[in-house]
N, C-alpha and C. Protein backbone atom coordinates (compact mmCIF):
# COMPACT_ATOMS: atom_id res chain seq x y z
N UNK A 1 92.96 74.14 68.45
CA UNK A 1 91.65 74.67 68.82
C UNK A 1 91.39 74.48 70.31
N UNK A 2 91.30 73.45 70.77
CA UNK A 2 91.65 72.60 72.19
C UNK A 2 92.55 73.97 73.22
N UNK A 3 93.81 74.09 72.51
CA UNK A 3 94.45 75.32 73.65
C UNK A 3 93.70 76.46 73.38
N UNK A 4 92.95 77.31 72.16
CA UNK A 4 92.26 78.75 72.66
C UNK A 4 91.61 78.57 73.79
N UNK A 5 90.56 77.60 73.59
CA UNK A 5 89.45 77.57 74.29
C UNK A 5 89.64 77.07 76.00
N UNK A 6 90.86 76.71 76.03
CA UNK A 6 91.17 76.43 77.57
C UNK A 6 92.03 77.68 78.21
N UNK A 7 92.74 78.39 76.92
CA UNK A 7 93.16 79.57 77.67
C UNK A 7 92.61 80.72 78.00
N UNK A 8 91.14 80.71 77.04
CA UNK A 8 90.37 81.53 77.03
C UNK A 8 89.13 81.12 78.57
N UNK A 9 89.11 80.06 78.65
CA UNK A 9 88.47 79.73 79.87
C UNK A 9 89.41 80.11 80.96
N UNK A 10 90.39 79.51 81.36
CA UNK A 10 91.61 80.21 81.87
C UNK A 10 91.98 81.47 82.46
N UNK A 11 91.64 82.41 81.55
CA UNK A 11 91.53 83.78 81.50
C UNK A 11 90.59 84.10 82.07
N UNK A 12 89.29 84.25 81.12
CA UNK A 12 87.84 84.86 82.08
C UNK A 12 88.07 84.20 83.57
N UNK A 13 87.90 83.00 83.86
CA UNK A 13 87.98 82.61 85.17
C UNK A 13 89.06 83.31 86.14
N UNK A 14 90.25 83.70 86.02
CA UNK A 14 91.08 84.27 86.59
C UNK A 14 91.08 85.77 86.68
N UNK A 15 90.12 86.36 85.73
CA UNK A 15 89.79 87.26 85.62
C UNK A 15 88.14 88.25 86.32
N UNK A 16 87.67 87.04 86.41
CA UNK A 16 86.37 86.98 87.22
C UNK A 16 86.24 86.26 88.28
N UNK A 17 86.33 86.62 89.58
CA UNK A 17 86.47 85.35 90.58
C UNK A 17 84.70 84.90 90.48
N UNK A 18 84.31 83.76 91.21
CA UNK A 18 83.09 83.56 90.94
C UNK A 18 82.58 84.06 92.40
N UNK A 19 81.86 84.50 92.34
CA UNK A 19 80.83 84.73 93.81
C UNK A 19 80.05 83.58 94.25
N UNK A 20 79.58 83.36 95.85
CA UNK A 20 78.48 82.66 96.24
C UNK A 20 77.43 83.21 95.76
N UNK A 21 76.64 82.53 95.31
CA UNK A 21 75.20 83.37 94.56
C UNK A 21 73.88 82.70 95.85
N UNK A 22 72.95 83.22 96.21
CA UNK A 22 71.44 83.00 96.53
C UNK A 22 70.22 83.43 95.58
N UNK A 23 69.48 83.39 95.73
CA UNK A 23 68.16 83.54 95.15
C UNK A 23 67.60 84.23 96.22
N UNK A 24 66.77 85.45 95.25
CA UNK A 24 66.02 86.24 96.56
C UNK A 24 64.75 85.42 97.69
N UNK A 25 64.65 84.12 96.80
CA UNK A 25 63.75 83.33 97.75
C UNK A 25 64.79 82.66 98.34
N UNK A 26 66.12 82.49 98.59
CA UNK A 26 66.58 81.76 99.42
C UNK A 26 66.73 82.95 100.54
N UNK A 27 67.07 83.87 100.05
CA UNK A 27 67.38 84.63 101.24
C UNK A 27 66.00 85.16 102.09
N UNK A 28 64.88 85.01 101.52
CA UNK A 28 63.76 85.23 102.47
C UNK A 28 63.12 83.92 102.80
N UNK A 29 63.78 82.70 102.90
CA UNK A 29 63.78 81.22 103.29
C UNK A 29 64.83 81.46 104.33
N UNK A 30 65.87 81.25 103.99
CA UNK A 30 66.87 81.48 104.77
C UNK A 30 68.11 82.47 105.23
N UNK A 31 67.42 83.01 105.33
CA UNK A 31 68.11 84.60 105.70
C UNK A 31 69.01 84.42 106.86
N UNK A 32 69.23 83.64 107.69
CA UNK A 32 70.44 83.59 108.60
C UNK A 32 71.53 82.83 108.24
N UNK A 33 71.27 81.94 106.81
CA UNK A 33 72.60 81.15 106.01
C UNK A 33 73.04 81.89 105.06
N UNK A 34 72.23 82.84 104.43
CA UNK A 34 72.60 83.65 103.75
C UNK A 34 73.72 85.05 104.28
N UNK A 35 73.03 85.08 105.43
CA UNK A 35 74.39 86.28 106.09
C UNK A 35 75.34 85.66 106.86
N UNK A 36 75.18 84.14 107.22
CA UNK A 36 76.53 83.56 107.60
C UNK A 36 77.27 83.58 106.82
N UNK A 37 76.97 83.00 105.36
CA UNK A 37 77.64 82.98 104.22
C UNK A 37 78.86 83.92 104.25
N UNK A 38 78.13 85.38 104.49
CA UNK A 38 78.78 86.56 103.84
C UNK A 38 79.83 87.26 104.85
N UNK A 39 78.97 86.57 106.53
CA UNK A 39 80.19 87.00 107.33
C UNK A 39 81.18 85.92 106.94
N UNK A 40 81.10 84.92 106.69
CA UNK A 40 82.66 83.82 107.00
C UNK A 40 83.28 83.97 105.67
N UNK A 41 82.38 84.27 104.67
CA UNK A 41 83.48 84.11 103.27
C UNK A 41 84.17 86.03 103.47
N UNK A 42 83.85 87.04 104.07
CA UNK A 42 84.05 88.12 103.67
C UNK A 42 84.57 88.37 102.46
N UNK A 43 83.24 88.10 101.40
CA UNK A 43 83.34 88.39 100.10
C UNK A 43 82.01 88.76 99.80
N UNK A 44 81.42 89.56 98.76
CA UNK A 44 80.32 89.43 98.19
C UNK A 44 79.40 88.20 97.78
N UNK A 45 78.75 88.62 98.25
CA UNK A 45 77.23 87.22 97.99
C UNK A 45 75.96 87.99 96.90
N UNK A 46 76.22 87.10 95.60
CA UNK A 46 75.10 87.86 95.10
C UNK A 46 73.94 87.57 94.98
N UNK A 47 72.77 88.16 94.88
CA UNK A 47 71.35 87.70 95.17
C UNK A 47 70.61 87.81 94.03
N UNK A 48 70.19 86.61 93.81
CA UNK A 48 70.25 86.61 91.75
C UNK A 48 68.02 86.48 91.88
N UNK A 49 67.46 87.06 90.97
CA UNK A 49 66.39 87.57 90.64
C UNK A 49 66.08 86.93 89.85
N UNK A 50 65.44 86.19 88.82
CA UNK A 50 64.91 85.03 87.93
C UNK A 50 66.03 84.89 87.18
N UNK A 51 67.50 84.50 87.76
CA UNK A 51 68.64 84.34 86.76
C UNK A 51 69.47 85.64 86.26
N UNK A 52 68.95 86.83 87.22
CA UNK A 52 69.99 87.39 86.91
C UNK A 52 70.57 88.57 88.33
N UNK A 53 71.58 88.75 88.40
CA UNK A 53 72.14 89.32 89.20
C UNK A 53 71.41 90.30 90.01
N UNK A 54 70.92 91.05 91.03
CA UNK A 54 70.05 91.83 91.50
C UNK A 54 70.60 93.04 92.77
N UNK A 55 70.84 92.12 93.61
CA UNK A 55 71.96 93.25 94.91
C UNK A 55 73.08 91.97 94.91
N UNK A 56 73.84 92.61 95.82
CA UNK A 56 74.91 92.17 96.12
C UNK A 56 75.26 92.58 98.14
N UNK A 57 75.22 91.69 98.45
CA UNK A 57 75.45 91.52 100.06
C UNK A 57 76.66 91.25 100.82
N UNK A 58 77.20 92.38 101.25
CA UNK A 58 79.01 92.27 101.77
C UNK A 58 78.20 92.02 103.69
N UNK A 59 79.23 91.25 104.24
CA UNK A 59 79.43 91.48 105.62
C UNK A 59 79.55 92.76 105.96
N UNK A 60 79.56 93.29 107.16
CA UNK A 60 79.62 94.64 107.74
C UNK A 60 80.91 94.91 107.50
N UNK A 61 81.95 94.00 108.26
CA UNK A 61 83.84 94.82 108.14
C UNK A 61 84.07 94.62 106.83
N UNK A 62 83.95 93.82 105.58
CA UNK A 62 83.77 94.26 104.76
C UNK A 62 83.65 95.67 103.74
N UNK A 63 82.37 96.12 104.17
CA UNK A 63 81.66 97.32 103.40
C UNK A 63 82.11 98.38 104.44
N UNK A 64 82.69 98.29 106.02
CA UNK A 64 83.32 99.56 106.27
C UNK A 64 84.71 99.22 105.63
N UNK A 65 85.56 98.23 105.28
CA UNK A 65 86.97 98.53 104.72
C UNK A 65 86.99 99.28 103.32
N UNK A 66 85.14 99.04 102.87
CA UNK A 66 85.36 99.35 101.36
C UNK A 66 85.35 101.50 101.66
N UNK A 67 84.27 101.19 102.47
CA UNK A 67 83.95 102.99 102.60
C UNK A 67 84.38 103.69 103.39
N UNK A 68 85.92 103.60 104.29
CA UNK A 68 86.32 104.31 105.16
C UNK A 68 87.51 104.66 104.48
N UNK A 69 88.05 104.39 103.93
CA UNK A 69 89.26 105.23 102.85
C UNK A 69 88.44 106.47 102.01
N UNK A 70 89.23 107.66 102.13
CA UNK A 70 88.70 108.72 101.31
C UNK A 70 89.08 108.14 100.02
N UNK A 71 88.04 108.66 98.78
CA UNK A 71 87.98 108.52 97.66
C UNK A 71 88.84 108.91 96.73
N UNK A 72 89.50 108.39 95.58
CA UNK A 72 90.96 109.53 95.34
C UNK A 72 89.97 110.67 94.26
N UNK A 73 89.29 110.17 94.22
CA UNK A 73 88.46 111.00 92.63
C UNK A 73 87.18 112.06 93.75
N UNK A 74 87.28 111.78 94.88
CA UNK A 74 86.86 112.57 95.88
C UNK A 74 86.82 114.23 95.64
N UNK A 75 86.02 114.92 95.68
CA UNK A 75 86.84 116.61 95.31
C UNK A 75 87.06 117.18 96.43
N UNK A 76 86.48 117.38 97.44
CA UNK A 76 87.01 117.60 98.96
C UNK A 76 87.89 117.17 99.19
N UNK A 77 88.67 115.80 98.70
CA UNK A 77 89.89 115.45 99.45
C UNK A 77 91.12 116.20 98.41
N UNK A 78 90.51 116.09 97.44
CA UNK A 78 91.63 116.34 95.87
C UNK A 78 91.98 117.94 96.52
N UNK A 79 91.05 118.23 96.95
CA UNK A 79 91.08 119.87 97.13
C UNK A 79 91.90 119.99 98.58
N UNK A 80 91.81 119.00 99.57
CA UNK A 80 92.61 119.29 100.78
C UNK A 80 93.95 118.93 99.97
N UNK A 81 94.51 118.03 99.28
CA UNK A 81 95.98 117.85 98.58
C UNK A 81 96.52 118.90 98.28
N UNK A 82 95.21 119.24 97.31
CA UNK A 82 96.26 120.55 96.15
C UNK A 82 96.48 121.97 97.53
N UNK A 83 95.67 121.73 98.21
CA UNK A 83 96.16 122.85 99.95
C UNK A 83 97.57 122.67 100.38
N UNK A 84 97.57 121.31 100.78
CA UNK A 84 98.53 120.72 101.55
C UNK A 84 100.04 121.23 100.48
N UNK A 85 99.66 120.87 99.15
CA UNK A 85 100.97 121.13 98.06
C UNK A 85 101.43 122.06 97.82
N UNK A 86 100.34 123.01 97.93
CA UNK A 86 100.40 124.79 97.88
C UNK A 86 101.19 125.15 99.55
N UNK A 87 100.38 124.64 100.06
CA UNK A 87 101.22 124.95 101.22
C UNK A 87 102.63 124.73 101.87
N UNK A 88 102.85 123.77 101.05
CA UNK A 88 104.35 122.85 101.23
C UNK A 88 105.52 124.10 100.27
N UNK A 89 104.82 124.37 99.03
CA UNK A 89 105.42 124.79 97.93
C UNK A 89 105.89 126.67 98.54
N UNK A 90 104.96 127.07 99.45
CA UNK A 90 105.24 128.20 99.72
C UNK A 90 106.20 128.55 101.17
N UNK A 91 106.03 127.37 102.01
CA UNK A 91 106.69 127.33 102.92
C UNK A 91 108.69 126.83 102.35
N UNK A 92 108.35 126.50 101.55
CA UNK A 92 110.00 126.30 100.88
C UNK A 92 110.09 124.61 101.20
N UNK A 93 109.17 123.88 101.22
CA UNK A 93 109.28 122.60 101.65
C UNK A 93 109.19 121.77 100.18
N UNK A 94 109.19 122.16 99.04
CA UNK A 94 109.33 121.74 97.68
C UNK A 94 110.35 121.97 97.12
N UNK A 95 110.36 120.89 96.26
CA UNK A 95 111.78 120.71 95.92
C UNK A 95 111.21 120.68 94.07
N UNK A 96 111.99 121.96 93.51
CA UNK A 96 111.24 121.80 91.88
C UNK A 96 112.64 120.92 91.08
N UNK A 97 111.59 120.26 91.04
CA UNK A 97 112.55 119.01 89.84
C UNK A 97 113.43 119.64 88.56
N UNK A 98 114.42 118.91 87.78
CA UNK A 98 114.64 119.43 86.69
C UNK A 98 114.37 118.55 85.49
N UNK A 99 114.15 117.28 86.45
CA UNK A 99 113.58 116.40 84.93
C UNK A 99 113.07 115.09 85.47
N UNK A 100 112.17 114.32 85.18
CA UNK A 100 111.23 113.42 85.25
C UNK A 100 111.93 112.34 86.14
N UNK A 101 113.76 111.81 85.72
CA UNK A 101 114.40 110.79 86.24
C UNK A 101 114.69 111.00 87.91
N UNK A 102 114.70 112.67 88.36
CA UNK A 102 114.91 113.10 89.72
C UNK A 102 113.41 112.32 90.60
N UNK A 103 112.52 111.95 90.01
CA UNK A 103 111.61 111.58 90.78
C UNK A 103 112.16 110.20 91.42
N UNK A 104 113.07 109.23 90.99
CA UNK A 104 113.30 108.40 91.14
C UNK A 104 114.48 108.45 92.60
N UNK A 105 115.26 109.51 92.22
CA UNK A 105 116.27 110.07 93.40
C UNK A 105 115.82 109.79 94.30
């Protein structure tokens, strides 16, 4: 019984990293430890509301590393690909496979 319950702790924990948490009154107490926090850990800081989770506060380089990669589920970008593939495919720059293992070639 002893090993579920430690592998099962085990698990979630490795599976969930834990965040620094504040309270929205800490952060309008102390609002300049609260964004030190978030620049030096560059991790999410969450800002918890009578016990429960509420926003979540990234450093700046952070939240541009999160939003400067185009999106893959993006449709503007999906749509510049399937261009780029069409375009490859007509210029003679494609190569049509004959079976799934050539991808590996």
């Amino acid at each position: 019984m002893t090993f579920d319950v430690t592998y099962a702790l085990t698990y979630n924990v490795s599976m969930f990293p834990i965040h620094k948490t504040f309270s929205i009154r800490d952060l309008q107490r102390r609002y300049r430890e609260v964004i030190e926090t978030a620049k030096q850990s560059q991790d999410a800081v969450v800002l918890i509301n009578k016990s429960v989770p509420e926003a979540v506060l990234l450093d700046k380089q952070t939240y541009d590393e999160l939003v400067r990669d185009e999106y893959i589920y993006d449709e503007p970008y999906l749509l510049k690909l399937i261009k780029q593939a069409k375009s490859s495919y007509i210029s003679g720059k494609a190569k049509k496979l004959q079976s799934w293992d050539e991808l590996d070639a």
